[in-house]
PDB file of N, CA and C in Angstrom:
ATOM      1  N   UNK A   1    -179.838 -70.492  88.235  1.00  0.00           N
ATOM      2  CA  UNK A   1    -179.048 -70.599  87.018  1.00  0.00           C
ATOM      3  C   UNK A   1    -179.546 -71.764  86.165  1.00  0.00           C
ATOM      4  N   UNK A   2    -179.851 -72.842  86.856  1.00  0.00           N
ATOM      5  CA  UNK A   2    -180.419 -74.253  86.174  1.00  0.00           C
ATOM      6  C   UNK A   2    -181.834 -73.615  85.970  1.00  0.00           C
ATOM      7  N   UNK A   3    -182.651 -73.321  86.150  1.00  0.00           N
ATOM      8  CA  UNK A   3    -183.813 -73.329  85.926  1.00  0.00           C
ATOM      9  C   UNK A   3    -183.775 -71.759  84.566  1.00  0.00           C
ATOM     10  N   UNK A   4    -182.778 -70.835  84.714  1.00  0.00           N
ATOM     11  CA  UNK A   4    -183.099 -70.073  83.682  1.00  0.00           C
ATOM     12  C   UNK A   4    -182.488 -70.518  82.343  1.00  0.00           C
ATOM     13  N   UNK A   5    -181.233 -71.785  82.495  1.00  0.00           N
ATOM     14  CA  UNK A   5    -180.887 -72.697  81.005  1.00  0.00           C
ATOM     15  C   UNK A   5    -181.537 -73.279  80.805  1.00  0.00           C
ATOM     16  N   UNK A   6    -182.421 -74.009  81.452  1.00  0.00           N
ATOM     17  CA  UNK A   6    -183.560 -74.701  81.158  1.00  0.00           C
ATOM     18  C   UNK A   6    -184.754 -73.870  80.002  1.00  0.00           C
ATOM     19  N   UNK A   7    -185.218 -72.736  81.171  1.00  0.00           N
ATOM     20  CA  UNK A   7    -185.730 -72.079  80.215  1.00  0.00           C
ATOM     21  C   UNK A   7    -185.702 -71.303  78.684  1.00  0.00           C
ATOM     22  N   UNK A   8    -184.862 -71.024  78.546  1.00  0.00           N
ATOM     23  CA  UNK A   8    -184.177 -70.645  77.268  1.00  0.00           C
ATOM     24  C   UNK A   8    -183.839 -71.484  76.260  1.00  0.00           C
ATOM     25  N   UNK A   9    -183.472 -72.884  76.613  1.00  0.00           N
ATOM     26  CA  UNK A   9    -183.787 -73.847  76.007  1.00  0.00           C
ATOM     27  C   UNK A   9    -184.555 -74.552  75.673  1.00  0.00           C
ATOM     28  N   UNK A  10    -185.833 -74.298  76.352  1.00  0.00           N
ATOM     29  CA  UNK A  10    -187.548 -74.495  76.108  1.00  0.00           C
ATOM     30  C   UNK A  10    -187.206 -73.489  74.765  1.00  0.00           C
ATOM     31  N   UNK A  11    -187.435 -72.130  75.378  1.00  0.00           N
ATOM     32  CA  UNK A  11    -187.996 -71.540  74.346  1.00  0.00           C
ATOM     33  C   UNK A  11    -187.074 -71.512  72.473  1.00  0.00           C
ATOM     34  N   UNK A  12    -186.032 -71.826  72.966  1.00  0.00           N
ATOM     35  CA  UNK A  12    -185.394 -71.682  71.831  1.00  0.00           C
ATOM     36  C   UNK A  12    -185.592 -73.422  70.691  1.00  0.00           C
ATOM     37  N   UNK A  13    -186.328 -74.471  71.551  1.00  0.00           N
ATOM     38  CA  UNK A  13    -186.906 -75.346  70.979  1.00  0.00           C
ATOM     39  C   UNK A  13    -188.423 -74.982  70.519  1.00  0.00           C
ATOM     40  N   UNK A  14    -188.553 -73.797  71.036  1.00  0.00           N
ATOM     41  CA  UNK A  14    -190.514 -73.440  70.624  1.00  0.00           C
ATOM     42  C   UNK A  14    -189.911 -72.502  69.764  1.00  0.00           C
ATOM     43  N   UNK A  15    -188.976 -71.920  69.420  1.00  0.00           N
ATOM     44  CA  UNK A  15    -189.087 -70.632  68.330  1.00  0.00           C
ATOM     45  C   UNK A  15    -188.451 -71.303  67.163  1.00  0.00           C
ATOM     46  N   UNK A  16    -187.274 -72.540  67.583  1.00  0.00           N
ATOM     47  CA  UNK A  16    -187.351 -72.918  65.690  1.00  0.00           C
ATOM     48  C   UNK A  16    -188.055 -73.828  65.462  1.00  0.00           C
ATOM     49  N   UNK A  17    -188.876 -74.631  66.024  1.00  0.00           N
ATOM     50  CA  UNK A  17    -189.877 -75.003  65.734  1.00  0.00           C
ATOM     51  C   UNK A  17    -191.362 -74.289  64.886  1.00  0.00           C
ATOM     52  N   UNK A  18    -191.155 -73.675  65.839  1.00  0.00           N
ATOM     53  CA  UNK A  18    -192.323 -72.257  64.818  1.00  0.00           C
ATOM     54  C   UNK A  18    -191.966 -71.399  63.615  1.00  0.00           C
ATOM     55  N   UNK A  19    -190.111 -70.900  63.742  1.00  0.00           N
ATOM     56  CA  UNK A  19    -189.816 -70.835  62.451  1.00  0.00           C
ATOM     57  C   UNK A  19    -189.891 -72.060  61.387  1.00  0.00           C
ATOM     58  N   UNK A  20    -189.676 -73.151  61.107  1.00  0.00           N
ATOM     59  CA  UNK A  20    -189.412 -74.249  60.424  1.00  0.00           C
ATOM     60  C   UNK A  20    -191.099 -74.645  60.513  1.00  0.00           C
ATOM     61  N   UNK A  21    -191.950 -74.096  60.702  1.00  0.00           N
ATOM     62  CA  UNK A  21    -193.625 -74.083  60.232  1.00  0.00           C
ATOM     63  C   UNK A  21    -194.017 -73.105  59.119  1.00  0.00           C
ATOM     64  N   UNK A  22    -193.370 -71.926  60.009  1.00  0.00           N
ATOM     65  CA  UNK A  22    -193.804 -70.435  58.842  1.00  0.00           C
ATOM     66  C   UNK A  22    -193.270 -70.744  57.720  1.00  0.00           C
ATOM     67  N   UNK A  23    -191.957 -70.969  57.666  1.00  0.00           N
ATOM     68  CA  UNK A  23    -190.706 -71.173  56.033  1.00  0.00           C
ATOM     69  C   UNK A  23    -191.591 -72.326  55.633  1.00  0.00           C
ATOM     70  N   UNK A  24    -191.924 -73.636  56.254  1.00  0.00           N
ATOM     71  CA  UNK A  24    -192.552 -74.464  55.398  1.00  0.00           C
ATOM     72  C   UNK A  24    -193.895 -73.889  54.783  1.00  0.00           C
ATOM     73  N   UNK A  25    -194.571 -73.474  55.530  1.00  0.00           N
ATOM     74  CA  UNK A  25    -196.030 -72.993  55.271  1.00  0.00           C
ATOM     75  C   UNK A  25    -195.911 -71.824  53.994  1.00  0.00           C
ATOM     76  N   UNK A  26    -194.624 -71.448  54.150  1.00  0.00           N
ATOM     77  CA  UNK A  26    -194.480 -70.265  52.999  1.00  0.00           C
ATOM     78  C   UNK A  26    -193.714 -71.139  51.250  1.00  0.00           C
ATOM     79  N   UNK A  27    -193.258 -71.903  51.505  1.00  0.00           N
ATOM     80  CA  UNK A  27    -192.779 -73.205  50.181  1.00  0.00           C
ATOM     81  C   UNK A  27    -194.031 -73.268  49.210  1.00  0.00           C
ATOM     82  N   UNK A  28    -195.019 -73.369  49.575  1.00  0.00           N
ATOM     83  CA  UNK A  28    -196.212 -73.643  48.943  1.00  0.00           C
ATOM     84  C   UNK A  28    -196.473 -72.531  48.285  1.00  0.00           C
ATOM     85  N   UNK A  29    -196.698 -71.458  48.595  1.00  0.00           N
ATOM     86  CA  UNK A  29    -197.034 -70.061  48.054  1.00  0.00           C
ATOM     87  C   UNK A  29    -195.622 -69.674  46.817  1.00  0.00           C
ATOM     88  N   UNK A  30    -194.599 -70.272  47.516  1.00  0.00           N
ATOM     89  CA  UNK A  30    -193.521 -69.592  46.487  1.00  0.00           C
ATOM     90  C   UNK A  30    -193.403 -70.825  45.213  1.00  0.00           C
ATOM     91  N   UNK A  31    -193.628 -71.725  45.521  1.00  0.00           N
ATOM     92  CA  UNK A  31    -193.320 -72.283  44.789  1.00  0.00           C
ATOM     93  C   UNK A  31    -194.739 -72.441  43.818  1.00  0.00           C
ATOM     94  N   UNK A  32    -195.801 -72.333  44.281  1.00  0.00           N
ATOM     95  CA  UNK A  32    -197.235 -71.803  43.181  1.00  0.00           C
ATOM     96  C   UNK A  32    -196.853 -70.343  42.594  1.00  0.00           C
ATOM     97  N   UNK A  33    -195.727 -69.243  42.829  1.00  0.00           N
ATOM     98  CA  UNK A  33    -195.636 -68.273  42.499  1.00  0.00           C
ATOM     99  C   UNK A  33    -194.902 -68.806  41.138  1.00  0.00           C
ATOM    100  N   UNK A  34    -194.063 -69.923  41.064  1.00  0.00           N
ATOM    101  CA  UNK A  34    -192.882 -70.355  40.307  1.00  0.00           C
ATOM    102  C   UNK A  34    -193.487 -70.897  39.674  1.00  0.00           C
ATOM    103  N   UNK A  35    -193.600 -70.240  38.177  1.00  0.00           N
ATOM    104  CA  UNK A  35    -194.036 -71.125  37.045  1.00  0.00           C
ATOM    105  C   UNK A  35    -193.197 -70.071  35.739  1.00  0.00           C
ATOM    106  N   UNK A  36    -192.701 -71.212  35.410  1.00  0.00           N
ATOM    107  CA  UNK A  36    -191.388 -71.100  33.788  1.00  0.00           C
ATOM    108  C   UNK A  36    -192.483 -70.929  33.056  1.00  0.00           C
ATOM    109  N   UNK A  37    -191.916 -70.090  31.977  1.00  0.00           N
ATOM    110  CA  UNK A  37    -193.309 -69.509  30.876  1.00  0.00           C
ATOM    111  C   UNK A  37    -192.968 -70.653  29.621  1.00  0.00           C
ATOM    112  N   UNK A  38    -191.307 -71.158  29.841  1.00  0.00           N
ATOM    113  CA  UNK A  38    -191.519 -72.521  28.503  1.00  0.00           C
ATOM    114  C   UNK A  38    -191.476 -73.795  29.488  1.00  0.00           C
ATOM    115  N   UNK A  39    -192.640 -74.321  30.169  1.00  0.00           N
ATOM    116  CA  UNK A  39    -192.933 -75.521  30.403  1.00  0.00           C
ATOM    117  C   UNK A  39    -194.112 -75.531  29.948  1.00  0.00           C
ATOM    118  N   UNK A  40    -194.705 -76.948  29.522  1.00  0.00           N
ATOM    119  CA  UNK A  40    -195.614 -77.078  28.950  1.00  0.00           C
ATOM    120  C   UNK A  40    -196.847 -77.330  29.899  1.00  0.00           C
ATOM    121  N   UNK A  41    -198.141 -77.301  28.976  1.00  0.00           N
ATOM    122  CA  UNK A  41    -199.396 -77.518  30.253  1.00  0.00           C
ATOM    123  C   UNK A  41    -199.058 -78.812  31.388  1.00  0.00           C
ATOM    124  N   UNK A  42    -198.499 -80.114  31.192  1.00  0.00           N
ATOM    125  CA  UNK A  42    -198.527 -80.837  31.700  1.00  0.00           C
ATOM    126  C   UNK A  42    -197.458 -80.778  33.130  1.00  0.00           C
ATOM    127  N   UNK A  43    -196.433 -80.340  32.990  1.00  0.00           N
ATOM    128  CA  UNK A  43    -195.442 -79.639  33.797  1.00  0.00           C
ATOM    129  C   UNK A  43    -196.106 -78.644  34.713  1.00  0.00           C
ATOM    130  N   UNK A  44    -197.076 -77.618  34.249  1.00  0.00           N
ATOM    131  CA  UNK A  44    -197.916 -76.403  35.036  1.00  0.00           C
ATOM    132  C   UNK A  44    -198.220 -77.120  35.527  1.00  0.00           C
ATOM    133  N   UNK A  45    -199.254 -77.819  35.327  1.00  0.00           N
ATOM    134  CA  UNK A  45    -200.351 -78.844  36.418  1.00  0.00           C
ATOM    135  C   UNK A  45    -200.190 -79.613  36.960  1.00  0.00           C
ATOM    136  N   UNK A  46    -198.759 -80.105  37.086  1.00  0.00           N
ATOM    137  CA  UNK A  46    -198.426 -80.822  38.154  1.00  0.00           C
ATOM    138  C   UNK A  46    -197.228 -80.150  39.179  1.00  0.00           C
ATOM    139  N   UNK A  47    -197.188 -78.973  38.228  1.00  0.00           N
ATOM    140  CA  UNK A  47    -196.627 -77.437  39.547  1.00  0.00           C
ATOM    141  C   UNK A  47    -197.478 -77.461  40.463  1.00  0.00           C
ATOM    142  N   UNK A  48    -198.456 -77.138  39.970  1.00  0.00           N
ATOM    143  CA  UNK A  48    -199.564 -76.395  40.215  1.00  0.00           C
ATOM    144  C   UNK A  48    -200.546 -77.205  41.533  1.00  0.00           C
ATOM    145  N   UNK A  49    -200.159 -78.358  40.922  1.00  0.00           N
ATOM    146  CA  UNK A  49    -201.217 -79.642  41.813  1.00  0.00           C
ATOM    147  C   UNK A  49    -200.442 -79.424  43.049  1.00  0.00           C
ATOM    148  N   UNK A  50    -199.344 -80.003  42.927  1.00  0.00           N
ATOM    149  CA  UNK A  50    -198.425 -80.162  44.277  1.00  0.00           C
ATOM    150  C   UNK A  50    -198.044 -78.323  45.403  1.00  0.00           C
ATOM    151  N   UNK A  51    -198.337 -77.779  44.440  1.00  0.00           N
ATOM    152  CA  UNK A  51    -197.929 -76.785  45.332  1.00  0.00           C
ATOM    153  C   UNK A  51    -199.496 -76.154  46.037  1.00  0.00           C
ATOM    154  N   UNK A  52    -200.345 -76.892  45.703  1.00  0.00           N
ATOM    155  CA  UNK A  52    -201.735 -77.000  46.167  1.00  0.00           C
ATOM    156  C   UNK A  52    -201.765 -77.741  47.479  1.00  0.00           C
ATOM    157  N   UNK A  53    -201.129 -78.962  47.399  1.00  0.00           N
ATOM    158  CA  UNK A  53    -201.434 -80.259  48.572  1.00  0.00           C
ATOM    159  C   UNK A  53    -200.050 -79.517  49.154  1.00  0.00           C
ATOM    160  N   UNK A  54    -198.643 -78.502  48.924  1.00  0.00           N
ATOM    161  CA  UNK A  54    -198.236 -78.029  49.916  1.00  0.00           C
ATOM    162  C   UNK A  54    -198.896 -77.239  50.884  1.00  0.00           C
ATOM    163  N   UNK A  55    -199.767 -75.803  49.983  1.00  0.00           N
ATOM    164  CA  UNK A  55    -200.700 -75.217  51.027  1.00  0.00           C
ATOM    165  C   UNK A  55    -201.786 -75.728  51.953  1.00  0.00           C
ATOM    166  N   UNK A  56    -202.206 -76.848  51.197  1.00  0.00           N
ATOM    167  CA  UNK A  56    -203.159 -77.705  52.290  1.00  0.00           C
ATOM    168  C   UNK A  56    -202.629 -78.571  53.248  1.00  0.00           C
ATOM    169  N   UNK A  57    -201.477 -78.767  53.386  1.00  0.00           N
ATOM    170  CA  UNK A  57    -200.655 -79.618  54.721  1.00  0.00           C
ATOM    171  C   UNK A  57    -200.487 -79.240  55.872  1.00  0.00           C
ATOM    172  N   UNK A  58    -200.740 -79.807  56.864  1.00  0.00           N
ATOM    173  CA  UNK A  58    -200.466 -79.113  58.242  1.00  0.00           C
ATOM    174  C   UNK A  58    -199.377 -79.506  58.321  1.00  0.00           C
ATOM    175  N   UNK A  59    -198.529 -78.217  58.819  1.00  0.00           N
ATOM    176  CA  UNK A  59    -196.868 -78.682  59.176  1.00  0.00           C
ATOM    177  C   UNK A  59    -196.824 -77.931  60.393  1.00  0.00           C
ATOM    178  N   UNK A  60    -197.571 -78.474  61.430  1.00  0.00           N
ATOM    179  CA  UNK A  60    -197.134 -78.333  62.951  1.00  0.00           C
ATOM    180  C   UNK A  60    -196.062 -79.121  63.179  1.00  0.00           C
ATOM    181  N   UNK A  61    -195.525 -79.227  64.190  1.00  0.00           N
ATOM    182  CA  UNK A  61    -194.757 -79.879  64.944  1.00  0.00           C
ATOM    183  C   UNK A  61    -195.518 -80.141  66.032  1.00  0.00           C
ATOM    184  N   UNK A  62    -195.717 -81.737  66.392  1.00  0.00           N
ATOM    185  CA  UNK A  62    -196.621 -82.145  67.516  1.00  0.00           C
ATOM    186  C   UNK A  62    -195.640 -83.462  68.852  1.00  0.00           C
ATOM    187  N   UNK A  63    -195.853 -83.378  69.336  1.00  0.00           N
ATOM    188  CA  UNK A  63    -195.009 -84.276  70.882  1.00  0.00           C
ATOM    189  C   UNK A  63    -196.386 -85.257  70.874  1.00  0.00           C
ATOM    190  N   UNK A  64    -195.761 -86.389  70.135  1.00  0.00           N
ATOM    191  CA  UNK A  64    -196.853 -87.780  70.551  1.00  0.00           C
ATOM    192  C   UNK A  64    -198.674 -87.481  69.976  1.00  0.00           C
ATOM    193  N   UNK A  65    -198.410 -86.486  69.490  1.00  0.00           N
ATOM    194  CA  UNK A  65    -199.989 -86.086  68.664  1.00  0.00           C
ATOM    195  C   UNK A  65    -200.648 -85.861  70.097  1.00  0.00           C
ATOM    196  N   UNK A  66    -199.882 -84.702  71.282  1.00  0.00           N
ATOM    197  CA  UNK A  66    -200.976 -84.432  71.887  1.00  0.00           C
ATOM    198  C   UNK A  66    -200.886 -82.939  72.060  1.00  0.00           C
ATOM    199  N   UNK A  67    -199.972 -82.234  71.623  1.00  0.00           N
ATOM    200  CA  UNK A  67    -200.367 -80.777  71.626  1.00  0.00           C
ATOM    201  C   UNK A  67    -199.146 -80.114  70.630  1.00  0.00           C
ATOM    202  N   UNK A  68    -199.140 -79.463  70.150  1.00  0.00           N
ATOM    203  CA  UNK A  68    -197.981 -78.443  69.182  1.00  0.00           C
ATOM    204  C   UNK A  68    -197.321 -77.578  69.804  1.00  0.00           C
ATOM    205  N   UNK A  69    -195.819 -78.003  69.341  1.00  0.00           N
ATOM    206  CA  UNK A  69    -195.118 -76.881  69.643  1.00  0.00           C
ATOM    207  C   UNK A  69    -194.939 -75.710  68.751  1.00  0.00           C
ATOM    208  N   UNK A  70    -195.214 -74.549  69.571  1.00  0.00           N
ATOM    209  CA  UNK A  70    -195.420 -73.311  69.288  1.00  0.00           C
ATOM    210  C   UNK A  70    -195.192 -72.423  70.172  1.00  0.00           C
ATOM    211  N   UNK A  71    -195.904 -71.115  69.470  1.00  0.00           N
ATOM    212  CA  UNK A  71    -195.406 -70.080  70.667  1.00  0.00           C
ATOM    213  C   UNK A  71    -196.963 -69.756  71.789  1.00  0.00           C
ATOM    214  N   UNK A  72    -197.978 -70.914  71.381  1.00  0.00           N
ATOM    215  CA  UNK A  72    -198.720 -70.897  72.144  1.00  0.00           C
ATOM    216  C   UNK A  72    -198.385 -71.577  73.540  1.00  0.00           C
ATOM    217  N   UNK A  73    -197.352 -72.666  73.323  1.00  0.00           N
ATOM    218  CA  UNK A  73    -197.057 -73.537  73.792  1.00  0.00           C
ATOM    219  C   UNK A  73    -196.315 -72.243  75.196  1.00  0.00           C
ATOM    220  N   UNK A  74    -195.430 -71.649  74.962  1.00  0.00           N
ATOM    221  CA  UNK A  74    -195.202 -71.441  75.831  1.00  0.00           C
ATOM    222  C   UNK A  74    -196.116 -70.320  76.873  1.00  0.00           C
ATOM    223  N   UNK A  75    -196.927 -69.585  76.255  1.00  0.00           N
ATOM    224  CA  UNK A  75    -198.141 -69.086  77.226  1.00  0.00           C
ATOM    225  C   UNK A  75    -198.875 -70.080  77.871  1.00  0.00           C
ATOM    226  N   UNK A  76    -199.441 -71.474  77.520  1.00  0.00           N
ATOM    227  CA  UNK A  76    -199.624 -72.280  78.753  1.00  0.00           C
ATOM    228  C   UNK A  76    -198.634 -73.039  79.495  1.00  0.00           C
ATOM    229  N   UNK A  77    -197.683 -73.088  79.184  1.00  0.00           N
ATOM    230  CA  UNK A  77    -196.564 -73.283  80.473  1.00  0.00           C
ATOM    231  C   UNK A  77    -196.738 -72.253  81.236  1.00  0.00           C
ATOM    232  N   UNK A  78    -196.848 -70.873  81.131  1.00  0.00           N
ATOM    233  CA  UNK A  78    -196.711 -69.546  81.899  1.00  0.00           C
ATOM    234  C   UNK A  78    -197.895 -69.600  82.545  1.00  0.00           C
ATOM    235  N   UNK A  79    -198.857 -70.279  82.044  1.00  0.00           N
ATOM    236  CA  UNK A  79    -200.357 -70.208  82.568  1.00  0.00           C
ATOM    237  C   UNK A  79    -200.290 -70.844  83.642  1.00  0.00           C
ATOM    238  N   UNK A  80    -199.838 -72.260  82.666  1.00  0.00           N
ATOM    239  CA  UNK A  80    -200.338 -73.710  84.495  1.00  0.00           C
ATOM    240  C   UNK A  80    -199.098 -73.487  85.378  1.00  0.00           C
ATOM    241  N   UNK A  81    -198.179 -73.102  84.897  1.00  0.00           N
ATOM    242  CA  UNK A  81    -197.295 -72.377  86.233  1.00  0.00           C
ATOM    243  C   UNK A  81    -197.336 -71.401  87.278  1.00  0.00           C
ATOM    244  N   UNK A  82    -198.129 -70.543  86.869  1.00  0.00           N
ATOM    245  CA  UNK A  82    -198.727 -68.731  87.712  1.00  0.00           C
ATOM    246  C   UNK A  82    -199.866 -70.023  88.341  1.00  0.00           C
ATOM    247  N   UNK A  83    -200.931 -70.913  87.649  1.00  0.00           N
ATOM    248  CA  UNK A  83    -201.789 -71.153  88.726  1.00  0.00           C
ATOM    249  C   UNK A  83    -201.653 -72.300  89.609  1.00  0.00           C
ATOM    250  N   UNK A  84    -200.456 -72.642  89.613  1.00  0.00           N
ATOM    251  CA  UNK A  84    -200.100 -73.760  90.579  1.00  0.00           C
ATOM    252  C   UNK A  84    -199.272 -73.182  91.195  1.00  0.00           C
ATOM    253  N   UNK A  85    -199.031 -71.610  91.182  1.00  0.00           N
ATOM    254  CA  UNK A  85    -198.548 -71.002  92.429  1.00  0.00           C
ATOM    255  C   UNK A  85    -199.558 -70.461  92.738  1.00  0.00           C
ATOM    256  N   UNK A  86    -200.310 -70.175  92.420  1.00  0.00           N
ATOM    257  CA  UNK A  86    -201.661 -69.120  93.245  1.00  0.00           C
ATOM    258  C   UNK A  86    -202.011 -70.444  94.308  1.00  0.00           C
ATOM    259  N   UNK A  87    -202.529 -71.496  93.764  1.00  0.00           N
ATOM    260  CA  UNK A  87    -202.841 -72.604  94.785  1.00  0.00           C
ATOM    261  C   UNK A  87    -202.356 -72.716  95.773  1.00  0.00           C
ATOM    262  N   UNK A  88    -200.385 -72.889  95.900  1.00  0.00           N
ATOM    263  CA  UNK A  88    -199.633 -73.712  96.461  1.00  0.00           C
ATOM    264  C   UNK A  88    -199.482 -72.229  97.731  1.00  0.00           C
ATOM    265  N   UNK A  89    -199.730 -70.758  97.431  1.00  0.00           N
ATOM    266  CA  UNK A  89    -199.693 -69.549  98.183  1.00  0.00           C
ATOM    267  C   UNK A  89    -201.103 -69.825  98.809  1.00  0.00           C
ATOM    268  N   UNK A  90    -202.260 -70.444  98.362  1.00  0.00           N
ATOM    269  CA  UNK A  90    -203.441 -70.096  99.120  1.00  0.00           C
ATOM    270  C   UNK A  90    -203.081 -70.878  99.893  1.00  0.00           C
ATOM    271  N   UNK A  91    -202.799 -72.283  99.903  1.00  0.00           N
ATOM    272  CA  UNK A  91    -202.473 -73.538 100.733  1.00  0.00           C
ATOM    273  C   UNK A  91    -201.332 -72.889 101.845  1.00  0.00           C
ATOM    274  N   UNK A  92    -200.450 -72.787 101.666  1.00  0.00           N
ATOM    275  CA  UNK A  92    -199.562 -72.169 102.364  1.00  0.00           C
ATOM    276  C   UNK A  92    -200.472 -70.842 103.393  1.00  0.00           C
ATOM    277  N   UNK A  93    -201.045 -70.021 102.763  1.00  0.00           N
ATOM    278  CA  UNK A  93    -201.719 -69.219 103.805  1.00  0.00           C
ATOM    279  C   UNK A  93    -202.459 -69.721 104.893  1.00  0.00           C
ATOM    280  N   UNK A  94    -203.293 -70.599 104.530  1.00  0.00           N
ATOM    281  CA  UNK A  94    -204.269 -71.527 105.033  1.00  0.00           C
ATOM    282  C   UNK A  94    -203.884 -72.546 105.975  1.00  0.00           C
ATOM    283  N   UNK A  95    -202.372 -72.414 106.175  1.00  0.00           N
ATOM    284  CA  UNK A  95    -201.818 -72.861 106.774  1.00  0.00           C
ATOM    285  C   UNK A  95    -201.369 -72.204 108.255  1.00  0.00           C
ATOM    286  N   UNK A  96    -201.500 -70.756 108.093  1.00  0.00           N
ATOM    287  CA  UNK A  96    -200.557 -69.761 109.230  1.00  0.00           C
ATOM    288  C   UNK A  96    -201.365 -69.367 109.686  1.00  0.00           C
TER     289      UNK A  96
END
């Protein structure tokens, strides 16, 4: 029971995390879509600028700048977990 609240609470910290990337990553596009036909050139181009340096921003979410949370994130938990049981089963065999 503890180990499957645990889990679900992993993942539900890796999925709005990854939503709150996509919606940001998508601000930039909508808001370069958003241009008033009575603002003047100077107003466009500084629409225009900033919603530029939005699309060029990385908006990961990172733990201490050593890996991102995502939904990659949780396929290597699933990874180094399956192979630190394959080990801990060979060891155990190797034992009987």
């Amino acid at each position: 029971m503890f180990l499957g609240t645990m889990g679900f609470q992993f993942y539900c910290v890796v999925f709005f995390c990854a939503q709150f990337k996509r919606r940001a990553e998508e601000t930039g596009i909508i808001i370069n879509d958003f241009f008033l036909d009575d603002v003047d050139v100077r107003a466009e181009l500084s629409i225009e600028t900033f919603s530029l340096e939005m699309l060029h921003h990385n908006y990961s979410i990172e733990i201490s700048g050593l890996f991102s949370v995502d939904y990659t994130l949780i396929y290597s938990v699933a990874a180094t977990m399956t192979q630190y049981l394959v080990i801990m089963v060979q060891f155990a065999m190797k034992d009987v």
